[in-house]
Protein backbone atom coordinates (compact mmCIF):
# COMPACT_ATOMS: atom_id res chain seq x y z
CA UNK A 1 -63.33 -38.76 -0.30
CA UNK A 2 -60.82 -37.50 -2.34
CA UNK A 3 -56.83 -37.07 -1.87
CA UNK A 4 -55.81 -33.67 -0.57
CA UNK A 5 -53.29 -32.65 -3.16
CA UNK A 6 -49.47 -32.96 -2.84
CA UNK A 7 -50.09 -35.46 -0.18
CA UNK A 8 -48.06 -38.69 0.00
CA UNK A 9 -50.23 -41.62 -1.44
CA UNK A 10 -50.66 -44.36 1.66
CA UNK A 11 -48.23 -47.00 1.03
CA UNK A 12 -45.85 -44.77 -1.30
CA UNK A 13 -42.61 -43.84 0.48
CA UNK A 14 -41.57 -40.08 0.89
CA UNK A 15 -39.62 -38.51 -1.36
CA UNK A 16 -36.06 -38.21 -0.58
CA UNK A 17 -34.90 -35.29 1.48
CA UNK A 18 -33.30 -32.83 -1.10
CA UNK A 19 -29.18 -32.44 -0.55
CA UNK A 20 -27.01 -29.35 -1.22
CA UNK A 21 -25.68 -29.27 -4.34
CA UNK A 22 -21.71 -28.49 -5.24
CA UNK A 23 -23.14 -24.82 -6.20
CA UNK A 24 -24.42 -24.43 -3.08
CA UNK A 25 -21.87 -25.29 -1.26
CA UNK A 26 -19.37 -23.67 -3.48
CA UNK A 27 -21.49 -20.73 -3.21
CA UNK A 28 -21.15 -20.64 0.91
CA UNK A 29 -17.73 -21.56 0.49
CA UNK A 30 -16.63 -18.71 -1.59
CA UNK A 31 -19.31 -16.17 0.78
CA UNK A 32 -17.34 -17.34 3.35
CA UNK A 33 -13.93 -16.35 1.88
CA UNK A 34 -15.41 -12.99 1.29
CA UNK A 35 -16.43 -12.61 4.70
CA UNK A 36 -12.47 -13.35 5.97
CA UNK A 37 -10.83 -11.61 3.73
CA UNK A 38 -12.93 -7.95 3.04
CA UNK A 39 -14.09 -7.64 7.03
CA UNK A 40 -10.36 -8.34 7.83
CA UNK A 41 -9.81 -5.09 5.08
CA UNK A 42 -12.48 -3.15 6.65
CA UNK A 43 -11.39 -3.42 9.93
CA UNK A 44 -8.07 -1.68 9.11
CA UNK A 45 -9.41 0.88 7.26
CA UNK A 46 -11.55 2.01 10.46
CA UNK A 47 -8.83 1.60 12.39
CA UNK A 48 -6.93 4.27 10.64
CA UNK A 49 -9.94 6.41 10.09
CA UNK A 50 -10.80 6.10 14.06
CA UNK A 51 -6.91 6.78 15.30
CA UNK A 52 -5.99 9.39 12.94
CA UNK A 53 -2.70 10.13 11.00
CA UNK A 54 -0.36 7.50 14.19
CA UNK A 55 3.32 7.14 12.42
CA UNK A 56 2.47 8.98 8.60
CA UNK A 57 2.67 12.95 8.83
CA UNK A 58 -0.79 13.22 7.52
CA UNK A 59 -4.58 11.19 8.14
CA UNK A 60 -4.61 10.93 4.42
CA UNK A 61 -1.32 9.67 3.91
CA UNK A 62 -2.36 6.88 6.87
CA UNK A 63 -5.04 6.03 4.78
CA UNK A 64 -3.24 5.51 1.46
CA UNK A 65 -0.64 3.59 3.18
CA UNK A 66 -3.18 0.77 3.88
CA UNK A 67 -4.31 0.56 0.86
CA UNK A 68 -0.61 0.28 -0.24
CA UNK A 69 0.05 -2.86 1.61
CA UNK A 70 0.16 -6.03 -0.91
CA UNK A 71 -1.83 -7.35 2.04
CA UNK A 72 -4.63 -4.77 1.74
CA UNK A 73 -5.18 -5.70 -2.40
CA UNK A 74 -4.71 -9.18 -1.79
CA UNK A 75 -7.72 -9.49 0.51
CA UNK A 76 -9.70 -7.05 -1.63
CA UNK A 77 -9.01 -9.01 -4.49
CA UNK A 78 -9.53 -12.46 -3.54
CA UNK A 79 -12.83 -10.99 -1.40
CA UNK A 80 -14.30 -9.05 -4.16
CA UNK A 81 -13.94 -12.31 -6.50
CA UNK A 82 -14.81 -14.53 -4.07
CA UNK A 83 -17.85 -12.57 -3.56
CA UNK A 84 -19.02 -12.55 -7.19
CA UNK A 85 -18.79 -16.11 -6.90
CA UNK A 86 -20.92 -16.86 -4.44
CA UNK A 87 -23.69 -15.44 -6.72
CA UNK A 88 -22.61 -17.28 -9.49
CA UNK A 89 -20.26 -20.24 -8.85
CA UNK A 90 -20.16 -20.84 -12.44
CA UNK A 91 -19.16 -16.86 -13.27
CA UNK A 92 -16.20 -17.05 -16.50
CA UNK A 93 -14.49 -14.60 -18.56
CA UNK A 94 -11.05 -13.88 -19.24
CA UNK A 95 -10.80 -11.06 -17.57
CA UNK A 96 -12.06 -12.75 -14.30
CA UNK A 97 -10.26 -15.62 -14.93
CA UNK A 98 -7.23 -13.40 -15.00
CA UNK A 99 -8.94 -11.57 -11.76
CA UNK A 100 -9.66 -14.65 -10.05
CA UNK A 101 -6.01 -16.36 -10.81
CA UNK A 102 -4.56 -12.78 -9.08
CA UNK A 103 -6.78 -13.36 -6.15
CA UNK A 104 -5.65 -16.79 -5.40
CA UNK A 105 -1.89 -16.66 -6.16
CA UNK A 106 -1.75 -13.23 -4.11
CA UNK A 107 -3.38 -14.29 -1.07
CA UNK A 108 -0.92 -17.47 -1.12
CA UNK A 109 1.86 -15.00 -1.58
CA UNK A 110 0.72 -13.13 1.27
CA UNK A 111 0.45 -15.87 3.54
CA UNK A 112 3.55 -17.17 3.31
CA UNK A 113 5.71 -13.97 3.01
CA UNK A 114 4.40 -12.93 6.22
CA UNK A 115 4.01 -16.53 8.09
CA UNK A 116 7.99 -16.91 6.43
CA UNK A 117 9.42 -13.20 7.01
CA UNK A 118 7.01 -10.73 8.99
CA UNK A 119 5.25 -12.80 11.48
CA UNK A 120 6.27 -10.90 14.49
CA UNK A 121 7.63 -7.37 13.16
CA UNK A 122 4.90 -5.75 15.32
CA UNK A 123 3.23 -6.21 18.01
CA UNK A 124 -0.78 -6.05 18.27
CA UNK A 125 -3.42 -5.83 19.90
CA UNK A 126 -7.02 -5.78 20.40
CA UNK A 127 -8.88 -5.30 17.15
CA UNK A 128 -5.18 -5.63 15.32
CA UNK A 129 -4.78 -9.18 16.50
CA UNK A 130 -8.19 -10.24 14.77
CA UNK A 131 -7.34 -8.97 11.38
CA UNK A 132 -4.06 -10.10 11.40
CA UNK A 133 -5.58 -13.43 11.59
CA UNK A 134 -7.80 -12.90 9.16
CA UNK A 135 -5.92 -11.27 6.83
CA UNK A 136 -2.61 -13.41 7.14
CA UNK A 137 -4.29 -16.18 7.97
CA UNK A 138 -7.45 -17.05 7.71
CA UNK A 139 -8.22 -15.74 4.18
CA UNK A 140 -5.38 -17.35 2.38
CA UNK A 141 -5.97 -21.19 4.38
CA UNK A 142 -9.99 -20.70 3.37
CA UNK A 143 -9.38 -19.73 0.00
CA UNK A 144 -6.68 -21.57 -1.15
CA UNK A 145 -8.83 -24.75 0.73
CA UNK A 146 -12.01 -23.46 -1.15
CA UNK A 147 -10.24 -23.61 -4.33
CA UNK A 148 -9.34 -26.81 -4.30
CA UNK A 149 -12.56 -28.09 -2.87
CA UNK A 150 -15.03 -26.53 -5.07
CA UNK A 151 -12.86 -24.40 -7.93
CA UNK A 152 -14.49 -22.99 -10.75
CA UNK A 153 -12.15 -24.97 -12.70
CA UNK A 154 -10.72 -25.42 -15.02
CA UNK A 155 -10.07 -21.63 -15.50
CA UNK A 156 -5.85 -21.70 -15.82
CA UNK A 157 -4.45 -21.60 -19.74
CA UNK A 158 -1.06 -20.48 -20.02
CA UNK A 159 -2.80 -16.84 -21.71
CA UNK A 160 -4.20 -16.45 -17.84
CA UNK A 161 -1.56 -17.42 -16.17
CA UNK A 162 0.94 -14.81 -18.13
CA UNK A 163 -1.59 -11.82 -17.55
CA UNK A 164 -1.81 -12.82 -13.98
CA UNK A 165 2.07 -11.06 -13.48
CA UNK A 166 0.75 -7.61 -14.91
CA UNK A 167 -0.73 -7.00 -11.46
CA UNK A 168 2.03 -7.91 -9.18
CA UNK A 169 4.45 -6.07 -11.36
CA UNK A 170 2.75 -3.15 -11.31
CA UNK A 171 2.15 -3.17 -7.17
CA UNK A 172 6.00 -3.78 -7.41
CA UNK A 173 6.32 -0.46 -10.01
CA UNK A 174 4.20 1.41 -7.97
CA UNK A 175 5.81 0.42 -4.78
CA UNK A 176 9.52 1.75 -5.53
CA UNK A 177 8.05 5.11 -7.55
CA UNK A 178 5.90 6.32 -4.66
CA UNK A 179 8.48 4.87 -2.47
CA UNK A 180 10.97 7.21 -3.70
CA UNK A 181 8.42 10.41 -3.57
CA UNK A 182 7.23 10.04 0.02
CA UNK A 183 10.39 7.77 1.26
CA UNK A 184 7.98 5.28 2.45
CA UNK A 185 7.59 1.58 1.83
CA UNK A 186 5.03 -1.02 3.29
CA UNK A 187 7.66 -3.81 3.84
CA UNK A 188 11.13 -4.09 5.58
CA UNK A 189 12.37 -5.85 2.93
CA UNK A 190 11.42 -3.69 -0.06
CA UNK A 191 12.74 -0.27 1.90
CA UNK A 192 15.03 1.07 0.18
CA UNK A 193 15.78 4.06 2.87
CA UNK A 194 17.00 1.13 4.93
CA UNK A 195 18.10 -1.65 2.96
CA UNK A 196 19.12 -0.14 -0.51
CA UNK A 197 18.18 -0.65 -4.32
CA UNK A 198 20.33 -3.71 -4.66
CA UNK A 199 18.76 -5.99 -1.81
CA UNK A 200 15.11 -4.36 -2.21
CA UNK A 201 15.64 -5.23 -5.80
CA UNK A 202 16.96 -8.88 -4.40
CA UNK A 203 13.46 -9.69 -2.22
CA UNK A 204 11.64 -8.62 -5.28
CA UNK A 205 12.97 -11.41 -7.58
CA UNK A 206 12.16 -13.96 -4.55
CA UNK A 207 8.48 -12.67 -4.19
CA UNK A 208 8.56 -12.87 -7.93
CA UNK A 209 9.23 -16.20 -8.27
CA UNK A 210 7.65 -17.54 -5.71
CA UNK A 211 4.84 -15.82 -7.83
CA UNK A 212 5.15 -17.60 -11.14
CA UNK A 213 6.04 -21.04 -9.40
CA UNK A 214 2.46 -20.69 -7.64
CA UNK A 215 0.91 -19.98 -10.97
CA UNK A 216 2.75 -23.02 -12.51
CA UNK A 217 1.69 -25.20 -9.72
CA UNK A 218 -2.02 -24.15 -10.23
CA UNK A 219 -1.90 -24.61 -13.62
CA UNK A 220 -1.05 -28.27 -13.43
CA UNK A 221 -3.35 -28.57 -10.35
CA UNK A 222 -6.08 -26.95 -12.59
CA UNK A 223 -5.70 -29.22 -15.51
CA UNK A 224 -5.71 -32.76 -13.65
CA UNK A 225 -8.41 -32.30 -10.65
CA UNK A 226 -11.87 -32.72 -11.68
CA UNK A 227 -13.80 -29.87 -12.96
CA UNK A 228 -15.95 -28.09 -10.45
CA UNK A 229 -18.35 -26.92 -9.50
């Protein structure tokens, strides 16, 4: 009688069961990040859709102001490369590099500008409450977290880590131009209307450093933890 095949011989001991591999779990790390940070974004966005124009003059103008919000690009940014990572942990290039190094230091920036200096400003509810959290929260704790836990790494030269300012310096840019068109700002502290050019100008430079100190940090952090995944 002869052996069925792919059957354990008698006597032979089973195979080990197979474990995840740091891909995998980088991969449902970073899917997980994703998840946070672009249903916190999408939950906003239908909130202004579904209530119409609230405090702007126009339904439009609502809508652009959300996607205004440092808060807004952060999440989209760190979701979008988060995303492409989870179907390829190992993705590279120096643009993503650059994209992925934004993504990080923005979400960081985010959470602890608003856990330092917002937290409190307005008061939610319902559906608001939930992506606060995620948004302010949740994203930048799992993603900074995932980071360090399963990278990619390294990723950080000093080239990246210069080209990682263009972005925040041009939200900034963009910020105080529209600002002064539509006399609106997304932050108390970068309102001009209220505040004036000198302070505005004054919580910029702290944002901004707090910026490129992150970006130092994680380029020594990059260099001496192991490479993964």
């Amino acid at each position: 009688m002869t052996e069925a095949t792919g059957a354990t011989p008698v006597g032979t001991a089973p195979p080990p069961a197979t474990t995840p591999t740091r891909p995998t779990a980088a991969r449902w790390w970073h899917g997980a990040v994703a998840v946070i940070a672009l249903v916190g974004v999408l939950m906003e966005v239908v909130t202004a859709v579904v209530e119409g124009p609230g405090t702007a003059p126009t339904h439009t103008e609502r809508i652009v102001r959300v996607f205004s919000y440092f808060t807004i690009q952060s999440n989209l940014l760190v979701g979008i490369t988060c995303l492409l990572l989870a179907l390829d942990p190992r993705r590279d290039g120096p643009v993503f590099r650059v994209a992925r190094l934004d993504g990080l230091l923005c979400i960081a920036v985010t959470g602890v500008v608003y856990h330092t200096a917002l937290r409190g400003l307005v008061d939610l509810t319902g559906a608001g409450v939930i992506s606060n959290l995620l948004l302010h929260t949740g994203a930048p704790v799992v993603a900074v977290m995932g980071w360090l836990l399963v990278g990619p790494r390294p990723r950080t030269g000093a080239r990246t880590v210069w080209w990682s300012v263009v972005l925040p310096l041009a939200w900034i840019a963009y910020t105080f131009l529209r600002g002064a068109v539509v006399d609106w700002y997304p932050y108390p502290f970068l309102d001009v209307s209220a505040i004036g050019y000198p302070q505005a100008l004054a919580s910029t430079a702290v944002v901004a450093v707090l910026f490129l100190a992150l970006a130092a940090v994680v380029g020594v952090v990059d260099r001496r933890l192991r490479p993964a995944p």
